[in-house]
Protein backbone atom coordinates (compact mmCIF):
# COMPACT_ATOMS: atom_id res chain seq x y z
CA UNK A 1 -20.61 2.83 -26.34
CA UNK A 2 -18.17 0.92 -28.21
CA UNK A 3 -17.94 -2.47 -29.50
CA UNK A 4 -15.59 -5.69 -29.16
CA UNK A 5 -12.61 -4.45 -31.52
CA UNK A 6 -9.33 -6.47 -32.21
CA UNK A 7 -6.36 -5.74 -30.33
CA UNK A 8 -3.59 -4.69 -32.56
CA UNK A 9 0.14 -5.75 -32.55
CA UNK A 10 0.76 -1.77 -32.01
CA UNK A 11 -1.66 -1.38 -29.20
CA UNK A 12 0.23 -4.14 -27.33
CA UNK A 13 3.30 -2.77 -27.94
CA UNK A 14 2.58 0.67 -27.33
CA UNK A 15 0.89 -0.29 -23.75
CA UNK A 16 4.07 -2.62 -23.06
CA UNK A 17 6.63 0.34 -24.32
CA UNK A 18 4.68 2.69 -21.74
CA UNK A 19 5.02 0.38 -18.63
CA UNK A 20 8.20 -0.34 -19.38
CA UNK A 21 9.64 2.97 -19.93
CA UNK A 22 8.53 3.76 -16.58
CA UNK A 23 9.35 0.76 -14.46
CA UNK A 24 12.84 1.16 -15.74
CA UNK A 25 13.37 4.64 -13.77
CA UNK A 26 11.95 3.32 -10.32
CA UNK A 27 14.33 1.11 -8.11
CA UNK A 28 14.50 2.37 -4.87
CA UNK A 29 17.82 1.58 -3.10
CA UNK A 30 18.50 0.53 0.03
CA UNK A 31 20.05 4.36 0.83
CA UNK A 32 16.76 5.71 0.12
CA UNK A 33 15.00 3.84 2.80
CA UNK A 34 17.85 3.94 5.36
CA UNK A 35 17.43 8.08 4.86
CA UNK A 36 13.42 7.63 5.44
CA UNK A 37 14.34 5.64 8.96
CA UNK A 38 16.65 8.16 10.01
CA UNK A 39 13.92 10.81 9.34
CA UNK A 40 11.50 8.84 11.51
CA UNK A 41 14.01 9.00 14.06
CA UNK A 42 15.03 12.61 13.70
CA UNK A 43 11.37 13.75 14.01
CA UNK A 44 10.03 11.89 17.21
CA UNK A 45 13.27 13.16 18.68
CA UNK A 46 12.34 16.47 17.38
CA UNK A 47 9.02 15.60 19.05
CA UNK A 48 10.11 14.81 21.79
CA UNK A 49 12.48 17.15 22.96
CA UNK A 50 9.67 20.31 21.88
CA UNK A 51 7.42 18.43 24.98
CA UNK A 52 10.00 17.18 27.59
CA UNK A 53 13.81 18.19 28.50
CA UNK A 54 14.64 15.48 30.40
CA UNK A 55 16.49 12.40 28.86
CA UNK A 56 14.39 9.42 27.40
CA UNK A 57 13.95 5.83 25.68
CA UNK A 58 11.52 5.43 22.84
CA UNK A 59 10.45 2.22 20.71
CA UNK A 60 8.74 2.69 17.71
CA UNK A 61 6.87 -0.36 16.73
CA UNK A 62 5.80 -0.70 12.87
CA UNK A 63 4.40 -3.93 12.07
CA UNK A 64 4.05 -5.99 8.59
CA UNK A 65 0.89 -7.10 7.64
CA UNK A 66 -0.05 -10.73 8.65
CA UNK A 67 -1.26 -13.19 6.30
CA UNK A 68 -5.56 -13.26 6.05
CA UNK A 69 -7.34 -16.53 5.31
CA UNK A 70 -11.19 -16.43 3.84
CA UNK A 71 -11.46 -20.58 4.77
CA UNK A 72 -9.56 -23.24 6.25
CA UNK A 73 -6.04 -23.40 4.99
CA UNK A 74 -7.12 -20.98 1.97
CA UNK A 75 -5.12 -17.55 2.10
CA UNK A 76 -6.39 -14.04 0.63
CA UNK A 77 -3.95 -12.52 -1.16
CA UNK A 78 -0.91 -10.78 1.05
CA UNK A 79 -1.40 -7.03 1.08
CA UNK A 80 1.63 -5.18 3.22
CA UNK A 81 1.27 -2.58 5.47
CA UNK A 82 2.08 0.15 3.80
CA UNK A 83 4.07 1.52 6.61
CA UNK A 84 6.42 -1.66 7.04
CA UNK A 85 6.89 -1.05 3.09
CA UNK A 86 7.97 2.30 3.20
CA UNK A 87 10.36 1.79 5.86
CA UNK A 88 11.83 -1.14 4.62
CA UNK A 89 10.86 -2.43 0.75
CA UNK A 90 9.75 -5.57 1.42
CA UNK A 91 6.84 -6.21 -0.30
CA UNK A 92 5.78 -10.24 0.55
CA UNK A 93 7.59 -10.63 4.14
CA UNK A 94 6.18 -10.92 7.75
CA UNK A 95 8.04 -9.06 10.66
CA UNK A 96 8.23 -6.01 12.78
CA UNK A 97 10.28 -3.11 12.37
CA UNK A 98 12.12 -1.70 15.55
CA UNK A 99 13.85 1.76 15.92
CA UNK A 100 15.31 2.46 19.47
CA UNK A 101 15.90 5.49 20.34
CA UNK A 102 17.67 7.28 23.08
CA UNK A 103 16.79 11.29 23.27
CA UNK A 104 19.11 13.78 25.40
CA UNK A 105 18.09 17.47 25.26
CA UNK A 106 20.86 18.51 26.82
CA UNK A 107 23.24 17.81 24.17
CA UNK A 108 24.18 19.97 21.54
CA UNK A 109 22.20 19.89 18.23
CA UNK A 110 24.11 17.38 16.08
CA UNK A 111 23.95 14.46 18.99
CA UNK A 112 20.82 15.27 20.73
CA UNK A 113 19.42 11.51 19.75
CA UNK A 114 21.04 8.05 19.10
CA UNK A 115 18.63 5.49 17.37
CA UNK A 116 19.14 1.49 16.22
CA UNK A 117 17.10 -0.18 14.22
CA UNK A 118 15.82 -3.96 14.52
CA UNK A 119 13.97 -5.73 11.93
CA UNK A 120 12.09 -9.32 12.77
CA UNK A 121 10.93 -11.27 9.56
CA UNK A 122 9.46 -14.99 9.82
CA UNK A 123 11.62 -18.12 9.07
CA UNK A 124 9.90 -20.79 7.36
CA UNK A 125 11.16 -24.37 8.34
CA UNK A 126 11.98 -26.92 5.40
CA UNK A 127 7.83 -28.51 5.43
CA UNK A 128 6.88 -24.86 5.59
CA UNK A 129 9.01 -24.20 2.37
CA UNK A 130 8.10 -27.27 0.73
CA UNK A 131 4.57 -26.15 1.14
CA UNK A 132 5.11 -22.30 0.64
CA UNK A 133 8.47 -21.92 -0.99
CA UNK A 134 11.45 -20.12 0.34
CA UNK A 135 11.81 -17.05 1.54
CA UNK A 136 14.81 -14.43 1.64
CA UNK A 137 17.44 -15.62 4.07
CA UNK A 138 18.73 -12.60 6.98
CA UNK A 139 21.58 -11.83 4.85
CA UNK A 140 19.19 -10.45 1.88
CA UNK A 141 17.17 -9.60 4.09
CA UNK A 142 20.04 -7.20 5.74
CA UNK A 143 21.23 -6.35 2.14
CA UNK A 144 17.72 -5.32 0.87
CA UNK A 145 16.78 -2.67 3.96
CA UNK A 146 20.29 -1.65 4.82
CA UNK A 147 19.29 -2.87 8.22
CA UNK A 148 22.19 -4.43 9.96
CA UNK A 149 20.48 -6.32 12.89
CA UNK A 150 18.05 -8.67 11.01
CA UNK A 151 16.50 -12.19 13.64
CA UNK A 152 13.94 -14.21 14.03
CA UNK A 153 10.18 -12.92 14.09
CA UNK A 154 10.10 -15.48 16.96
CA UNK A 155 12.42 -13.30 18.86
CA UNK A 156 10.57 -10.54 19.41
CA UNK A 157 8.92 -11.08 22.11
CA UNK A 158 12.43 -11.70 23.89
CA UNK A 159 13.53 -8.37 22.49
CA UNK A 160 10.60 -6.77 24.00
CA UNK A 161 10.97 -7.62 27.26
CA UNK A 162 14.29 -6.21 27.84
CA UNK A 163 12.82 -2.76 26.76
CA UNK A 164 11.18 -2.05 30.43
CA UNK A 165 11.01 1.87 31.10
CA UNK A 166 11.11 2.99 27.71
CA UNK A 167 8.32 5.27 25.71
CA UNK A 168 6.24 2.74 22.97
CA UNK A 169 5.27 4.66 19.75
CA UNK A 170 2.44 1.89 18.56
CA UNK A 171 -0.21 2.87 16.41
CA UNK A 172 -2.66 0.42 17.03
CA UNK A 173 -2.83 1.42 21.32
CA UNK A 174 -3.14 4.71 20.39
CA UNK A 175 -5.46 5.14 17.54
CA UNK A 176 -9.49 5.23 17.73
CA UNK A 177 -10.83 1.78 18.15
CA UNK A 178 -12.88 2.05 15.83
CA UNK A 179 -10.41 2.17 13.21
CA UNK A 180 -10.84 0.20 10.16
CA UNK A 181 -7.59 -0.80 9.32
CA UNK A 182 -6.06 -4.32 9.63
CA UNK A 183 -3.91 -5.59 12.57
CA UNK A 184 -0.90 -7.69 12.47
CA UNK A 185 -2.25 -9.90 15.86
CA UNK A 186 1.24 -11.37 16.47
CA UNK A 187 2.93 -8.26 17.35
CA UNK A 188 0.07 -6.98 18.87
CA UNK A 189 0.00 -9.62 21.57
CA UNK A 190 3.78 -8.86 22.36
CA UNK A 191 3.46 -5.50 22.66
CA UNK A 192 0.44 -6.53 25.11
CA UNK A 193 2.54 -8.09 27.31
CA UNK A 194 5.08 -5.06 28.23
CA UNK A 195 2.27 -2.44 27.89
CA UNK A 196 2.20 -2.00 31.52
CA UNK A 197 6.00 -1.47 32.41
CA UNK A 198 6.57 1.11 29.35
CA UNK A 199 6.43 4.61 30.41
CA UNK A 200 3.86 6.03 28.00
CA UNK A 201 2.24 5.18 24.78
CA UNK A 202 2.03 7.44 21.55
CA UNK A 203 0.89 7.49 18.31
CA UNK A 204 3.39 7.45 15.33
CA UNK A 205 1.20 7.56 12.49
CA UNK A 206 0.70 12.04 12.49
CA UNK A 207 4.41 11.67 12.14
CA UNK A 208 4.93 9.12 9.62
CA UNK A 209 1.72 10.88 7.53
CA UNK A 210 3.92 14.04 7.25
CA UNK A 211 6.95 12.28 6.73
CA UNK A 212 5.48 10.45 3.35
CA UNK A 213 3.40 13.34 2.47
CA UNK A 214 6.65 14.80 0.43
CA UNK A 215 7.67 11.82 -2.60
CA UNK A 216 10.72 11.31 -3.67
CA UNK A 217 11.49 10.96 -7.37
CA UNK A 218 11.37 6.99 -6.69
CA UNK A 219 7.74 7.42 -5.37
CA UNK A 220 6.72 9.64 -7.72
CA UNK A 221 7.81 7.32 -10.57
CA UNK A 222 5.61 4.62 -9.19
CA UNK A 223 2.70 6.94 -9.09
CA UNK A 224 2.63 7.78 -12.78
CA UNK A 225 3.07 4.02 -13.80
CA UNK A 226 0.20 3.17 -11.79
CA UNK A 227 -2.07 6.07 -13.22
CA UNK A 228 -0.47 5.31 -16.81
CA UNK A 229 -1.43 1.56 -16.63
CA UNK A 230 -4.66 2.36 -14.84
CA UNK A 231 -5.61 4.70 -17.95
CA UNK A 232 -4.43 1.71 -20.42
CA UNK A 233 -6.72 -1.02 -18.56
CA UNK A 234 -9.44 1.85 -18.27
CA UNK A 235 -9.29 2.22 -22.48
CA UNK A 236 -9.16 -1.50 -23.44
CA UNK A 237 -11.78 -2.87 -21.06
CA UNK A 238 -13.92 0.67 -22.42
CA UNK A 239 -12.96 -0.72 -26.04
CA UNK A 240 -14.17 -4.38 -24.77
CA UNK A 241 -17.32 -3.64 -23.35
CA UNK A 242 -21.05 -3.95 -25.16
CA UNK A 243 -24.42 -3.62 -24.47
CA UNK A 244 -25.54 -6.48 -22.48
CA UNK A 245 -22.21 -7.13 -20.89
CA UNK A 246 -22.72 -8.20 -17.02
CA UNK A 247 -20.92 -5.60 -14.72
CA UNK A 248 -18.36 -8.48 -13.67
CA UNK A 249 -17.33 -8.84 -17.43
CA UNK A 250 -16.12 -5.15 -17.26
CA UNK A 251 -14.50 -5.85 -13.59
CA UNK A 252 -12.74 -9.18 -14.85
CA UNK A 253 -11.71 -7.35 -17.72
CA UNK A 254 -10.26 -4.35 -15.97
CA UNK A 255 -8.04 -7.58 -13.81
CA UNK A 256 -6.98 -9.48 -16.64
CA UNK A 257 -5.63 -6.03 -18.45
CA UNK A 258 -3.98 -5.03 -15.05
CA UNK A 259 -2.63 -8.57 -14.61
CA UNK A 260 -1.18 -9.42 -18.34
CA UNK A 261 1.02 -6.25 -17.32
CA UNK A 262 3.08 -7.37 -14.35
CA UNK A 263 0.53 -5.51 -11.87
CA UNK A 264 -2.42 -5.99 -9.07
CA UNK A 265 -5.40 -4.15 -8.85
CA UNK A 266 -5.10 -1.62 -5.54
CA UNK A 267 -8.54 -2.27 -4.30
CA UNK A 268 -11.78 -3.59 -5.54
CA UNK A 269 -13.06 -1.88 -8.29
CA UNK A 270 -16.46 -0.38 -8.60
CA UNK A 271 -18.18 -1.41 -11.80
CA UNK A 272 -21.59 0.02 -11.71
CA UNK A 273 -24.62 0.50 -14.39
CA UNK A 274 -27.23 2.29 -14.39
CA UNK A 275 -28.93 3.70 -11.43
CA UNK A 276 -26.36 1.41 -9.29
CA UNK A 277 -24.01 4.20 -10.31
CA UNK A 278 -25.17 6.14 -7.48
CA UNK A 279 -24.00 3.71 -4.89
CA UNK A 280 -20.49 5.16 -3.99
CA UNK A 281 -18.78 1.73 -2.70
CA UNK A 282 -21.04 -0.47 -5.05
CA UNK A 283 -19.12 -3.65 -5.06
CA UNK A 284 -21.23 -6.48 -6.54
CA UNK A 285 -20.99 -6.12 -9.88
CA UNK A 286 -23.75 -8.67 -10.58
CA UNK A 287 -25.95 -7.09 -13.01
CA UNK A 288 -26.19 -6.44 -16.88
CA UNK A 289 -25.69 -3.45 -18.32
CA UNK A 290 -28.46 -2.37 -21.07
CA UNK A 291 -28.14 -0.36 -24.19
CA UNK A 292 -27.87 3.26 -23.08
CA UNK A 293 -26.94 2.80 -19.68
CA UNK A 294 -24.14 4.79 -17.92
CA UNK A 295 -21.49 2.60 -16.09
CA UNK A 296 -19.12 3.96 -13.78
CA UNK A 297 -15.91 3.13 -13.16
CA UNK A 298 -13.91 3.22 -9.84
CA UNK A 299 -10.28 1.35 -10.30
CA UNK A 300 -6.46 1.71 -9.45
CA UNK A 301 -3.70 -0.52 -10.57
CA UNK A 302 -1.05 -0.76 -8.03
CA UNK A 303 2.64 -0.30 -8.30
CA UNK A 304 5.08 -1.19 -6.05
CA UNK A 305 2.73 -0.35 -3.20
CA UNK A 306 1.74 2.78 -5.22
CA UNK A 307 -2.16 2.67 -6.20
CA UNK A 308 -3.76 5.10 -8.81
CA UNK A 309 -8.01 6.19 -7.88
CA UNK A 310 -9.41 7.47 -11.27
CA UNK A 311 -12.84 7.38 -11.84
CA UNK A 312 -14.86 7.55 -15.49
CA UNK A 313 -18.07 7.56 -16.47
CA UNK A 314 -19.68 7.04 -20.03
CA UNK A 315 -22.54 5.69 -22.17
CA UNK A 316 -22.87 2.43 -23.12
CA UNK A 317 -24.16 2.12 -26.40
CA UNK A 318 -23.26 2.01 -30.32
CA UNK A 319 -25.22 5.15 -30.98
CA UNK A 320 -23.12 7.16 -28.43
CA UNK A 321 -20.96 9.30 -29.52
CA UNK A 322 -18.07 12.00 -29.20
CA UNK A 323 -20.25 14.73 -29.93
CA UNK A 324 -22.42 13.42 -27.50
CA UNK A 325 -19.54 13.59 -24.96
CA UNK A 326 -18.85 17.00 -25.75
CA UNK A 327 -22.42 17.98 -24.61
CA UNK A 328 -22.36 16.23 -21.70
CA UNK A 329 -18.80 17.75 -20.67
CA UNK A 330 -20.67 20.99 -21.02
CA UNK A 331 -23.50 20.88 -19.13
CA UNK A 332 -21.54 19.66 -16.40
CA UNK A 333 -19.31 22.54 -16.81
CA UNK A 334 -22.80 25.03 -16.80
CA UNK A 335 -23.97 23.11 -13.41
CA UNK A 336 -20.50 23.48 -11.55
């Protein structure tokens, strides 16, 4: 499709000028995701008070993720829960998010609810630091979220005791068990131990999915900086690429063009040639790619927790050309 060609001094720039530009407009205060806790809040007591008109205790339990190892002593990289981000911003830090809340039907429509929040992030002890590095102290912590009560991950399990009687809203108790995603174990095991003195058990998550499905400016910032790096690392490792290249050479280039700009790659992408490309979730990337084969594409760079999906297709091979794009584009119009 296209051959090795130089990167230019203007390219660079034009690819750092685009990241930059928007980076700049996304910082999402600590005001924005206070408002997105108080939402939570406000719609399980909505939820709540639609089913039942009788006063009530609820816990809403929204864990971090939990760090992953592939050997002995040898971490994957740390992925957070996407929920625990939203809620709170932090992007590299182990806890549990709390939000208590206390719904009364009977009261009039501005005070039918009262709700606290609690946030439990690890402490790392001075060998743990030496080996690991610091971490943000409670007060950043506090400062970061906007959450006022900030302790010890290790007291959670205290905390959770002394919540006898009330309603749990836990994902992972309610959801199928089949369910793909990953679990943070620690809190699971601590919510184990009350689930038989808490009233009932529900499912957060149908809430929290309609609650995100509306971005805010902040969010939507983060989306097109993902897609517009995405595109950028799609059209270099394109320009990079040659007959004869192995799949991985595409993949690893796709990383390095992601990584040189400040960003992660969302998910493993698929880099597939040839008849591979019909393989939907091809992921080994092992093979060569021939003059004339078609190689598809699957990647996302990832932004502040924000991931792009774009897919592309195309021919690679020096004879290809636009023209030969163009016909292509239209007999997959004609077949539609």
């Amino acid at each position: 499709m296209l051959g090795v060609t130089r990167r230019t001094f203007a390219s660079l720039y034009n690819s750092y000028f685009l990241c930059r530009t928007l980076s700049s407009c996304a910082t999402v205060p600590a005001s924005e995701y206070a408002s997105r806790r108080r939402k939570l809040a406000a719609d399980v007591a909505r939820d709540v008070c639609l089913k039942s008109s009788t006063s009530s205790k609820h816990l809403i339990v929204l864990p971090s993720a939990e760090l992953q190892y592939m050997a002995y002593h040898i971490l994957y990289p740390f992925l957070q829960d996407s929920n625990f981000l939203y809620f709170t911003g932090l992007k590299d830090m182990i806890g549990a998010l709390i939000i208590a809340i206390t719904v009364q039907p009977d009261g009039n429509a501005d005070s039918y609810y009262t709700s606290k929040e609690y946030l439990f992030t690890e402490v790392r002890t001075p060998h743990e630091e030496l080996w690991d590095g610091p971490i943000m102290s409670q007060s950043s912590v506090s400062e970061l979220t906007g959450i006022q009560f900030t302790s010890s991950l290790k007291e959670l399990s205290t905390f959770l005791k002394h919540s006898k009687n009330a309603n749990l809203w836990y994902a992972p108790l309610s959801e199928r068990v089949n369910d793909k995603r990953p679990l943070n174990k620690l809190v699971l095991s601590e919510v184990f131990k009350i689930r038989d003195t808490v009233q009932n058990i529900y499912n957060p998550q149908p809430i929290i999915d309609q609650l995100r499905l509306v971005k805010s400016e902040n969010e939507i910032q983060f989306l097109k900086l993902a897609a517009a790096t995405t595109a950028d690392c799609l059209k270099h490792a394109m320009k990079a690429s040659h007959p004869g290249v192995s799949e991985n050479f595409i993949r690893c280039t796709l990383e390095y063009e992601s990584r040189i700009r400040g960003f992660a790659l969302g998910y493993p992408p698929v880099v597939a040639g040839a008849d591979r490309a019909n393989v939907i979730h091809y992921l080994r990337k092992s093979e060569t790619v021939e003059d004339g084969d078609l190689v598809l594409v699957d990647v996302g760079c990832r932004a502040e927790g924000y991931t792009a999906d774009i897919g592309r297709t195309s021919i690679l091979s020096p004879a290809y050309s636009f023209l030969d794009d163009l016909s292509l584009h239209k007999v997959t119009l004609e077949s539609a």
